[in-house]
PDB file of N, CA and C in Angstrom:
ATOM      1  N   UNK A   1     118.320  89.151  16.624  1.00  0.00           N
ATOM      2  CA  UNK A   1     117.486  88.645  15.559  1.00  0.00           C
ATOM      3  C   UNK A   1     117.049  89.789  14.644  1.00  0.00           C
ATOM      4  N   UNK A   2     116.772  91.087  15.122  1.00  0.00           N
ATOM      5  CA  UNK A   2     116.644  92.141  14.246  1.00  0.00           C
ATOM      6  C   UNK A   2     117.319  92.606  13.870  1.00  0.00           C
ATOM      7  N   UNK A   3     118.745  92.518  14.103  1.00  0.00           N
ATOM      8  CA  UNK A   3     120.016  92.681  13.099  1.00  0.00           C
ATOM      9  C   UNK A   3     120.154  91.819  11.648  1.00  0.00           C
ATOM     10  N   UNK A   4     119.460  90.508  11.923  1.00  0.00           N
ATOM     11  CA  UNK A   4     119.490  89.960  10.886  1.00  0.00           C
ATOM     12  C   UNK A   4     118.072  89.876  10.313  1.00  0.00           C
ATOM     13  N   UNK A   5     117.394  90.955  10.156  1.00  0.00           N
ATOM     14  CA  UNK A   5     116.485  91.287   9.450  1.00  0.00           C
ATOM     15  C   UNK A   5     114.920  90.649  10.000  1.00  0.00           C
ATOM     16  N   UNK A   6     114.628  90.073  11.146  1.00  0.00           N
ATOM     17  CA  UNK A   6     113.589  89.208  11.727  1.00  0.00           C
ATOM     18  C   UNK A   6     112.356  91.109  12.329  1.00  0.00           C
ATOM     19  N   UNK A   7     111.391  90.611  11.191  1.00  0.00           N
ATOM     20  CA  UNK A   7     110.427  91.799  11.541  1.00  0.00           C
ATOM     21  C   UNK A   7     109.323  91.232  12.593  1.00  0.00           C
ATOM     22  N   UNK A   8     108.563  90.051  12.696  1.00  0.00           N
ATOM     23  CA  UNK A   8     107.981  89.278  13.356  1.00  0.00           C
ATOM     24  C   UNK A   8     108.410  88.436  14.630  1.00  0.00           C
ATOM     25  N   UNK A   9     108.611  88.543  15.646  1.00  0.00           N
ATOM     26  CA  UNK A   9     108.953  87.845  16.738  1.00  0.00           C
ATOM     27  C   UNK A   9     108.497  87.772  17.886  1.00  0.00           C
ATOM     28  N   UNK A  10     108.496  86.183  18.128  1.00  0.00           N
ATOM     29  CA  UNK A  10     107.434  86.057  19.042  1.00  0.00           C
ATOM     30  C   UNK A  10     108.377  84.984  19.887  1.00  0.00           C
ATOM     31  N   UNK A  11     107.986  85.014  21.638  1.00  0.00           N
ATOM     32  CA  UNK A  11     108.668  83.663  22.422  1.00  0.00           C
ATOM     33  C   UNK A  11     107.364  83.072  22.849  1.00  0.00           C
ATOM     34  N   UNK A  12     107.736  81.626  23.360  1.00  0.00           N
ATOM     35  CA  UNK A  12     107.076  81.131  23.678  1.00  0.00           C
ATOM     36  C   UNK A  12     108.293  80.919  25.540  1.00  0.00           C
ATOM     37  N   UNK A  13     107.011  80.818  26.602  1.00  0.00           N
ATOM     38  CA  UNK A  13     108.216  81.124  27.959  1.00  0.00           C
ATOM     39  C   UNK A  13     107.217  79.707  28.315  1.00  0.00           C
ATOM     40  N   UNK A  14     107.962  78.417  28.294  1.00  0.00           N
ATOM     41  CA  UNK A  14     107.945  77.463  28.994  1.00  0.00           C
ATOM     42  C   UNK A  14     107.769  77.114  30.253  1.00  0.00           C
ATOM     43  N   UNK A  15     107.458  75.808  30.628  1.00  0.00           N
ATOM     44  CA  UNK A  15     107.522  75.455  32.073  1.00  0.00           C
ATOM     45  C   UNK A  15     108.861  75.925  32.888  1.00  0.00           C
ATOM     46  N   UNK A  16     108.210  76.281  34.036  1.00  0.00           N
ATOM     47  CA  UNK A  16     109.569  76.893  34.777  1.00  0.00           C
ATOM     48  C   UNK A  16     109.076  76.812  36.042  1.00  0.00           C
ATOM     49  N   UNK A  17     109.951  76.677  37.138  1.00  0.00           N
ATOM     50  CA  UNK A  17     109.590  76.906  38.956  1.00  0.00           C
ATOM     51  C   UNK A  17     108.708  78.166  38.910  1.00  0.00           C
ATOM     52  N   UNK A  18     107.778  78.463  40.001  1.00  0.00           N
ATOM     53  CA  UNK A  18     106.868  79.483  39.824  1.00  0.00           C
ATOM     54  C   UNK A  18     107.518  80.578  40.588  1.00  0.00           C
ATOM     55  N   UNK A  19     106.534  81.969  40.438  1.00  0.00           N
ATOM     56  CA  UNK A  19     107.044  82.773  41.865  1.00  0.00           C
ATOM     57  C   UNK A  19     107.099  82.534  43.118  1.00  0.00           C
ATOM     58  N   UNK A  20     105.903  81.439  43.281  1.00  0.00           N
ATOM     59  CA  UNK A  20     105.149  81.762  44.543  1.00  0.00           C
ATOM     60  C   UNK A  20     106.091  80.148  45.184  1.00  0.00           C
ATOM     61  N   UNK A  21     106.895  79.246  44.481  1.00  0.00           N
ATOM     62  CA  UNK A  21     108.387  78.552  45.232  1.00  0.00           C
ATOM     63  C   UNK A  21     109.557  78.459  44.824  1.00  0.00           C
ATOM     64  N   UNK A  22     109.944  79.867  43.661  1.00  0.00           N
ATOM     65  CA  UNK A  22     111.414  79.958  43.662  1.00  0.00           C
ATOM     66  C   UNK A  22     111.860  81.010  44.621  1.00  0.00           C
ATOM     67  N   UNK A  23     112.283  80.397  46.237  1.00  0.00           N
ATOM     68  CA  UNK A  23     112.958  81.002  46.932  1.00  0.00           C
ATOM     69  C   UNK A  23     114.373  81.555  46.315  1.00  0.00           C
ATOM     70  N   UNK A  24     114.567  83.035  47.342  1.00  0.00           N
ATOM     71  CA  UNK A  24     116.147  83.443  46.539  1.00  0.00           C
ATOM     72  C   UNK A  24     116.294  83.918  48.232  1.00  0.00           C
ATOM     73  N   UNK A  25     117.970  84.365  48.338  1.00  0.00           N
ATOM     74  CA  UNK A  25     118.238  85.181  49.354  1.00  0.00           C
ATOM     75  C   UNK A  25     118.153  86.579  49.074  1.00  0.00           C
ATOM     76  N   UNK A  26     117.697  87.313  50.161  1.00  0.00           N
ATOM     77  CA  UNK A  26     117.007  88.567  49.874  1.00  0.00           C
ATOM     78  C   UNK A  26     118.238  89.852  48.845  1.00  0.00           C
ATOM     79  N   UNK A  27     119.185  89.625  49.419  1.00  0.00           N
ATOM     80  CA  UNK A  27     120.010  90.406  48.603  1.00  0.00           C
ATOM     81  C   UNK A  27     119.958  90.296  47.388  1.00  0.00           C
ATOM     82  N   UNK A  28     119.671  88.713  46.842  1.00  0.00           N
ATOM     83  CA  UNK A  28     119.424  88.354  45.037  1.00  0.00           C
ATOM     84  C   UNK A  28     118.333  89.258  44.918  1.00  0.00           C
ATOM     85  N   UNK A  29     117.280  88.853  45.839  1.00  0.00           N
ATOM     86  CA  UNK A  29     115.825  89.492  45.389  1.00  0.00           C
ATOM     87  C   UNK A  29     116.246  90.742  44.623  1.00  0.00           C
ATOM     88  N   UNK A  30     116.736  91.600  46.019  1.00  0.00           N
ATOM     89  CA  UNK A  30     117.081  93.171  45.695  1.00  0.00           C
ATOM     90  C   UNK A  30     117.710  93.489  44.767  1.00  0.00           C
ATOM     91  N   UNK A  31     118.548  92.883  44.211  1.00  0.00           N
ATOM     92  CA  UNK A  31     119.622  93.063  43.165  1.00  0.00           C
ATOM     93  C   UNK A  31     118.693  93.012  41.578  1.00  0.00           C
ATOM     94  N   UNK A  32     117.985  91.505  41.641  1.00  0.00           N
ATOM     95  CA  UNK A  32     117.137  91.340  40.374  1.00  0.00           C
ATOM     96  C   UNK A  32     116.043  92.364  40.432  1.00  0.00           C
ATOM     97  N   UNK A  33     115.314  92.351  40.960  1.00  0.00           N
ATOM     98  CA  UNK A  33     114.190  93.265  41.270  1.00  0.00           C
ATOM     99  C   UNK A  33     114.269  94.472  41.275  1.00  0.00           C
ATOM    100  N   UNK A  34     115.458  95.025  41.660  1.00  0.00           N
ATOM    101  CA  UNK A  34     116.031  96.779  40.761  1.00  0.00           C
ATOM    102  C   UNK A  34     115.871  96.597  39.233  1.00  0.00           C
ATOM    103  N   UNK A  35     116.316  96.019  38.815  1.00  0.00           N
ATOM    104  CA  UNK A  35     116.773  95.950  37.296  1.00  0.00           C
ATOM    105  C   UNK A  35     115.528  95.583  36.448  1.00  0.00           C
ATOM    106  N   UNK A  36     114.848  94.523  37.312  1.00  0.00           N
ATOM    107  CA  UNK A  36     113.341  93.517  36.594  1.00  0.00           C
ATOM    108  C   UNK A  36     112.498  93.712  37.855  1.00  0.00           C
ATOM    109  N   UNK A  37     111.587  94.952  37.970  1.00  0.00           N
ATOM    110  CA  UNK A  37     110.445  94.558  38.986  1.00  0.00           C
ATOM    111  C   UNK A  37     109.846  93.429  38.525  1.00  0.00           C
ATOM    112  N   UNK A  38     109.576  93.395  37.485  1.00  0.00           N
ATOM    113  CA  UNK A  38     107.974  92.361  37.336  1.00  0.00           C
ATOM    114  C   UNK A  38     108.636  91.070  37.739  1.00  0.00           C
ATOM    115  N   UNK A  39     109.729  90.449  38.024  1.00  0.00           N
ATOM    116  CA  UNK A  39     109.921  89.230  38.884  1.00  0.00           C
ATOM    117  C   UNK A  39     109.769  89.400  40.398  1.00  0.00           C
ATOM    118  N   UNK A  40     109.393  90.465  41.053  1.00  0.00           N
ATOM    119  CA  UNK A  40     109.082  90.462  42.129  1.00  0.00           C
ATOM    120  C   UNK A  40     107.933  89.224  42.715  1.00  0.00           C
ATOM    121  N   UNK A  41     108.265  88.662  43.663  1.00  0.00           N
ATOM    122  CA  UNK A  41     107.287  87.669  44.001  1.00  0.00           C
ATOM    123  C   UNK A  41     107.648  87.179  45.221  1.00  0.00           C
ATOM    124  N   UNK A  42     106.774  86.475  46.319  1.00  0.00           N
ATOM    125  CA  UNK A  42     106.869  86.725  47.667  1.00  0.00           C
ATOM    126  C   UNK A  42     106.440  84.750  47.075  1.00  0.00           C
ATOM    127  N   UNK A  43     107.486  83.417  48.009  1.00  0.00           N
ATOM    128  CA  UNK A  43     106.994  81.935  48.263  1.00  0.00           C
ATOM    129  C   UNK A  43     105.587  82.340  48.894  1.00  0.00           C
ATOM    130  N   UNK A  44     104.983  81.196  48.896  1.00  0.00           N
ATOM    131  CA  UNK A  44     103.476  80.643  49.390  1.00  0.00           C
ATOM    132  C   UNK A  44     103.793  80.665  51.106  1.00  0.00           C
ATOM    133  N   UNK A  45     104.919  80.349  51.631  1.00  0.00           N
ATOM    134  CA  UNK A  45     105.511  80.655  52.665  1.00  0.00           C
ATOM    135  C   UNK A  45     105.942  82.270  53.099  1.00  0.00           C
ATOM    136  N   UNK A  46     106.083  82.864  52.275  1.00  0.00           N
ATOM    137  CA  UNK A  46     106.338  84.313  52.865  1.00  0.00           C
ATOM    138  C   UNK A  46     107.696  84.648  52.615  1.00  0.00           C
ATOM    139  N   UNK A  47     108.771  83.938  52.499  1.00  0.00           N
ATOM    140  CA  UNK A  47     109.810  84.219  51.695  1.00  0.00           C
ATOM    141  C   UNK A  47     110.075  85.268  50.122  1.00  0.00           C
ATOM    142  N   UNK A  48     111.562  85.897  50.408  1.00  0.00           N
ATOM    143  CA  UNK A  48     111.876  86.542  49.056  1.00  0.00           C
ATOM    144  C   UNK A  48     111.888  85.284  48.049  1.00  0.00           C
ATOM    145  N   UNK A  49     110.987  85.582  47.010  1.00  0.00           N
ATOM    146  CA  UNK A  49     111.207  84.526  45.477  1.00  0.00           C
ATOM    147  C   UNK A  49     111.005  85.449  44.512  1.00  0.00           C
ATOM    148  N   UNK A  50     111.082  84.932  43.402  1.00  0.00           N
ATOM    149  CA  UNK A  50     111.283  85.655  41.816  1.00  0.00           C
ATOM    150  C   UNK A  50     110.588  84.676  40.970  1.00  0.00           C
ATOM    151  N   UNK A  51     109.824  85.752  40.392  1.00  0.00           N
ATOM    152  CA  UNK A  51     108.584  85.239  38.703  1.00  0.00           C
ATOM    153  C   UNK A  51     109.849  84.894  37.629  1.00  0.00           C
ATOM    154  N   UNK A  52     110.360  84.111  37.498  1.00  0.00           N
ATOM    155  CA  UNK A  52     110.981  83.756  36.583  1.00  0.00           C
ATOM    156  C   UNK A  52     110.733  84.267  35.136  1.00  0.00           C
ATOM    157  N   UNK A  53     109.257  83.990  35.095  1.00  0.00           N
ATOM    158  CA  UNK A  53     108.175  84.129  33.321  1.00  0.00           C
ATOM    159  C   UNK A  53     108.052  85.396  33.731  1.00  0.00           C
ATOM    160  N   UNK A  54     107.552  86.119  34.668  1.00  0.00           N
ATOM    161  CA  UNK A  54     106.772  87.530  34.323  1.00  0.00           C
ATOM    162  C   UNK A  54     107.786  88.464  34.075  1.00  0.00           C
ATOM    163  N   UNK A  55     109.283  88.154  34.665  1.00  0.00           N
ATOM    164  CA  UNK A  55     110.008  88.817  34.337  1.00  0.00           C
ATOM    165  C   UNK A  55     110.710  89.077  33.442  1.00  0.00           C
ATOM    166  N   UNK A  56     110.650  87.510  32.500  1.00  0.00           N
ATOM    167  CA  UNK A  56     111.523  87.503  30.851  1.00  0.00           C
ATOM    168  C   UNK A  56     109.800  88.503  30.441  1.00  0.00           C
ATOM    169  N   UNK A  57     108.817  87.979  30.699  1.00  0.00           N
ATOM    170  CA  UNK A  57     107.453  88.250  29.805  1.00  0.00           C
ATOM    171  C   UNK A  57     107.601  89.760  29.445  1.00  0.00           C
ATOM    172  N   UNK A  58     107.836  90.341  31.031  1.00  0.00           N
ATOM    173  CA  UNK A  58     108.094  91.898  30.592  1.00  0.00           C
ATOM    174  C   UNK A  58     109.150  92.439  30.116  1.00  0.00           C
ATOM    175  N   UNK A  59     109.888  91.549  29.991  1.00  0.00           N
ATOM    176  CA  UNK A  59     111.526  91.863  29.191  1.00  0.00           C
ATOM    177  C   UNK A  59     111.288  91.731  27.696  1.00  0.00           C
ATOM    178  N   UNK A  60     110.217  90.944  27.688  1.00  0.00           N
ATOM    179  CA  UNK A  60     110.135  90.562  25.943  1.00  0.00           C
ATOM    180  C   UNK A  60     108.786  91.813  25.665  1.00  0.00           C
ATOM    181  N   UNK A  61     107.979  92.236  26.199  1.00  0.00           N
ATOM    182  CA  UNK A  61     106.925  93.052  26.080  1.00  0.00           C
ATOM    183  C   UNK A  61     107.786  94.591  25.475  1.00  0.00           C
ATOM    184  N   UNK A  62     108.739  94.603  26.758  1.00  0.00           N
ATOM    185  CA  UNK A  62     109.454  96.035  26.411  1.00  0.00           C
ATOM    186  C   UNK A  62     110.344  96.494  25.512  1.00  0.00           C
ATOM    187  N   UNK A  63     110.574  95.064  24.535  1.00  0.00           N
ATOM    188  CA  UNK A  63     111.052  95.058  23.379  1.00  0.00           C
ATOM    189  C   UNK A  63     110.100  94.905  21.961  1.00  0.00           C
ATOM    190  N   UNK A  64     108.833  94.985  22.604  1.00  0.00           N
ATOM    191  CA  UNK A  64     107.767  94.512  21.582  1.00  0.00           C
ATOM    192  C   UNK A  64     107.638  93.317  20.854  1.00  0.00           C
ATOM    193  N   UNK A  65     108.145  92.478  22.009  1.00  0.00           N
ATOM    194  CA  UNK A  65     108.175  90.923  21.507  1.00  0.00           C
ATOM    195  C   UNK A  65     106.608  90.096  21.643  1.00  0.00           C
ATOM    196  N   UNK A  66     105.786  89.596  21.300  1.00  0.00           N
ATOM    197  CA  UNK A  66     105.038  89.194  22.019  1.00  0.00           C
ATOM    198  C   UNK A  66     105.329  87.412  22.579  1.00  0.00           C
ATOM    199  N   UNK A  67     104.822  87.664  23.321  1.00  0.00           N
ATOM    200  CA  UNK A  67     105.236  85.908  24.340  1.00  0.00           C
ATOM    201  C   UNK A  67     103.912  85.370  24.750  1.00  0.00           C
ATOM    202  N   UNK A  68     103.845  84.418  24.568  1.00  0.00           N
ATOM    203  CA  UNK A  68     102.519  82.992  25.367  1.00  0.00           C
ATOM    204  C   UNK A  68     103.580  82.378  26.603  1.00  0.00           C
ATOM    205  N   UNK A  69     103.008  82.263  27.614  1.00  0.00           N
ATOM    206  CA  UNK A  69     103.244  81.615  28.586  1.00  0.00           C
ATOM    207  C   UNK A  69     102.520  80.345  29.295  1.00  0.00           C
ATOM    208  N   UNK A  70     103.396  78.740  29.202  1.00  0.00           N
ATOM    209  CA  UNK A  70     102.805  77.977  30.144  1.00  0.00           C
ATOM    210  C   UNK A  70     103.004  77.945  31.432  1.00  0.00           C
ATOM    211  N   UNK A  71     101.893  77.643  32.131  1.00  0.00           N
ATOM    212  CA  UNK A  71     101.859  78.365  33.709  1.00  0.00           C
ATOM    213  C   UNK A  71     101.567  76.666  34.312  1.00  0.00           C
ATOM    214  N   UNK A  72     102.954  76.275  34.063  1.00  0.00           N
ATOM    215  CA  UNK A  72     102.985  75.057  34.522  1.00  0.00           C
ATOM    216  C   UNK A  72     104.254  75.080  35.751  1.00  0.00           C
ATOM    217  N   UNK A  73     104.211  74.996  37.021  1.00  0.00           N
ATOM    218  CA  UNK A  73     105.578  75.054  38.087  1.00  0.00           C
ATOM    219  C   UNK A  73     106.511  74.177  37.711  1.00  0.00           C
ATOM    220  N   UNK A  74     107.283  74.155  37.797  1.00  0.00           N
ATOM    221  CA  UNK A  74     107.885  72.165  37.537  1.00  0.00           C
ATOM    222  C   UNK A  74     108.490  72.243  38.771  1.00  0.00           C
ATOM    223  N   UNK A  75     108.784  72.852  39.593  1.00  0.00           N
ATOM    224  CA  UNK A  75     108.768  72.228  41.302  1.00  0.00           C
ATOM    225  C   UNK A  75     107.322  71.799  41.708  1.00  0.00           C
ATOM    226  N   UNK A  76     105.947  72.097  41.290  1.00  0.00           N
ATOM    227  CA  UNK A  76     104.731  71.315  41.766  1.00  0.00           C
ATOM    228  C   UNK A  76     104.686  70.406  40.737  1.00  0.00           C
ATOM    229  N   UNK A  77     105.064  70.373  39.902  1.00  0.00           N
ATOM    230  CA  UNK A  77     104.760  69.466  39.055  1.00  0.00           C
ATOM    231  C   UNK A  77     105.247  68.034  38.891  1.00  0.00           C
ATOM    232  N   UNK A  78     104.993  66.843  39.348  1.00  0.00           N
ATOM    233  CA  UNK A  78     105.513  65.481  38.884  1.00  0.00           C
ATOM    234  C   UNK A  78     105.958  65.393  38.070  1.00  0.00           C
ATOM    235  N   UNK A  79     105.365  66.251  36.932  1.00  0.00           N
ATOM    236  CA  UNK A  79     105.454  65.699  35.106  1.00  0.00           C
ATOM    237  C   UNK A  79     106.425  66.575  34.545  1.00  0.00           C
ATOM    238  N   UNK A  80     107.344  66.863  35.237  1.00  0.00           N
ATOM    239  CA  UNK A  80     108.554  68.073  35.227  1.00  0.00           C
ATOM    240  C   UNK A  80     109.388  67.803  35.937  1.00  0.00           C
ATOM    241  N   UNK A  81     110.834  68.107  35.238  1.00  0.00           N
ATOM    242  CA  UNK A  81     112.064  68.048  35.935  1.00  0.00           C
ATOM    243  C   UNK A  81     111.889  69.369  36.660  1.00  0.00           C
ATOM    244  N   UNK A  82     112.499  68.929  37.786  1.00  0.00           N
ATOM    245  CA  UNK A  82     113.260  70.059  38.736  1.00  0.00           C
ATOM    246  C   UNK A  82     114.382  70.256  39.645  1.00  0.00           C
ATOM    247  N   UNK A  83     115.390  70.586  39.775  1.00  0.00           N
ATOM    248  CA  UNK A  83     116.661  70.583  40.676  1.00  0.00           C
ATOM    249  C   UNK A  83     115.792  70.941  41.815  1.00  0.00           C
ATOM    250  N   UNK A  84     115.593  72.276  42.125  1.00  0.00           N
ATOM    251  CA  UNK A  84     115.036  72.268  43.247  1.00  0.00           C
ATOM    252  C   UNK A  84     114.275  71.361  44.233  1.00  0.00           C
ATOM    253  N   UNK A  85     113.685  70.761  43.374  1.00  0.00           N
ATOM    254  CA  UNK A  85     112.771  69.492  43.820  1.00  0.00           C
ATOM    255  C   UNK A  85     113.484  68.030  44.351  1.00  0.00           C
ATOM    256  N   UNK A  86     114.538  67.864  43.348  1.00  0.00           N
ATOM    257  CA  UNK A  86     114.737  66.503  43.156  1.00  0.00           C
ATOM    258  C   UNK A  86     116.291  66.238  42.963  1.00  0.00           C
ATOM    259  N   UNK A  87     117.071  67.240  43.101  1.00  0.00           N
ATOM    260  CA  UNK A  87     118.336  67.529  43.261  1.00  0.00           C
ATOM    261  C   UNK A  87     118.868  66.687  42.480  1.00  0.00           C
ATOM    262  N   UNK A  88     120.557  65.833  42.656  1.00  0.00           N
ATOM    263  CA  UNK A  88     120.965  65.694  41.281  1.00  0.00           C
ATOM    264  C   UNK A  88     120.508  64.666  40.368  1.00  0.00           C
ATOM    265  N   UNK A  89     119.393  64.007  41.117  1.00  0.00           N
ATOM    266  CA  UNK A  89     118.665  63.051  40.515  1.00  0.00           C
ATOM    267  C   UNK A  89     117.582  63.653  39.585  1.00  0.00           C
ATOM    268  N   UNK A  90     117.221  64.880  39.290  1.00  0.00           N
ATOM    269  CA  UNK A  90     116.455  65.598  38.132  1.00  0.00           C
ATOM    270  C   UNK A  90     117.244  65.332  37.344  1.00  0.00           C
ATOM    271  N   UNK A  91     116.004  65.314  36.305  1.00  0.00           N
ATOM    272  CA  UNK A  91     116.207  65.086  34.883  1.00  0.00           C
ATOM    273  C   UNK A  91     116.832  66.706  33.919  1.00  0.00           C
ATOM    274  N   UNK A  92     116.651  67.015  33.016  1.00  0.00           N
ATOM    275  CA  UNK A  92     117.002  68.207  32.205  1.00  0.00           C
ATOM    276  C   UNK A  92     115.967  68.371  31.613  1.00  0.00           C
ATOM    277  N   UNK A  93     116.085  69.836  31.184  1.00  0.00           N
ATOM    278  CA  UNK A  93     115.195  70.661  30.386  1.00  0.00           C
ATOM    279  C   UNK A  93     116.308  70.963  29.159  1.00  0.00           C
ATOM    280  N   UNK A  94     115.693  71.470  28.283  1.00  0.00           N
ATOM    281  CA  UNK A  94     116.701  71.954  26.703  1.00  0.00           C
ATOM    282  C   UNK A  94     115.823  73.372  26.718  1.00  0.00           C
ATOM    283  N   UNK A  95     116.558  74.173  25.634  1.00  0.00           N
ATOM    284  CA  UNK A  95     115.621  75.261  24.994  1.00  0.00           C
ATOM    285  C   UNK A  95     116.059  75.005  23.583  1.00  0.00           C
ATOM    286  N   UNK A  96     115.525  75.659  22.756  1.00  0.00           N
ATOM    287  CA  UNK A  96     116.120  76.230  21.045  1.00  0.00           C
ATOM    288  C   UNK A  96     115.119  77.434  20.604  1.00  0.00           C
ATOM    289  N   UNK A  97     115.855  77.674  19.473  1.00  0.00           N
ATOM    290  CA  UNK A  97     115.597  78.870  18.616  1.00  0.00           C
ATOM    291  C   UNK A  97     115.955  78.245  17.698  1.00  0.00           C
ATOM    292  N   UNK A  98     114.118  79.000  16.605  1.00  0.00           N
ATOM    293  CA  UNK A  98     114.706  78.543  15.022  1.00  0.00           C
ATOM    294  C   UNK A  98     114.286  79.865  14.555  1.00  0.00           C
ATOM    295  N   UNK A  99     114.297  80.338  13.252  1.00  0.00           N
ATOM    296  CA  UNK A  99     113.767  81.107  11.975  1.00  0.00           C
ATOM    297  C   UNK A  99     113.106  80.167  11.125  1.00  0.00           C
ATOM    298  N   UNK A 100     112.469  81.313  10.725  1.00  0.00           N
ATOM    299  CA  UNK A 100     111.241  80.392   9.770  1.00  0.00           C
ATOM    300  C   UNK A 100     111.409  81.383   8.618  1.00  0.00           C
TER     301      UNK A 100
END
């Protein structure tokens, strides 16, 4: 986006599974978590999981992006699709990008 001239940029990081119940197998952990500490995150159970948001958040910080985050799970959440949750009977999520 700053190739094509965008001086202002900002994300917005959506509903997403949380840290504390997106389980991973520990080798993922290790692998993501070299590259992106700030997704480091331990399930409510004690399991290896990953911050999904804190880790784009600090990906977008270290580019001087600024980001708002909703801190909504959509595996706790009813009012949210989730695979994890609800397997192939979940619904979908979309994303987009515009310019203004």
């Amino acid at each position: 986006m700053r190739s094509l001239g965008a001086r202002q940029i900002s994300a917005w990081i959506g509903p997403h599974i949380c840290g504390g119940c997106y389980e991973v197998p520990q080798a993922m952990w290790d692998d993501v978590v070299a590259r992106h500490p700030a997704a480091a995150s331990t399930t409510s159970w004690g399991t290896p999981a990953l911050d999904l948001g804190a880790g784009v958040a600090a990906q977008l910080a270290q580019e001087g992006v600024a980001s708002e985050r909703v801190e909504v799970c959509t595996f706790e959440s009813a009012d949210h699709h989730s695979y994890r949750r609800d397997g192939l009977a979940a619904g979908r999520l979309a994303a987009f990008i515009w310019l203004e």
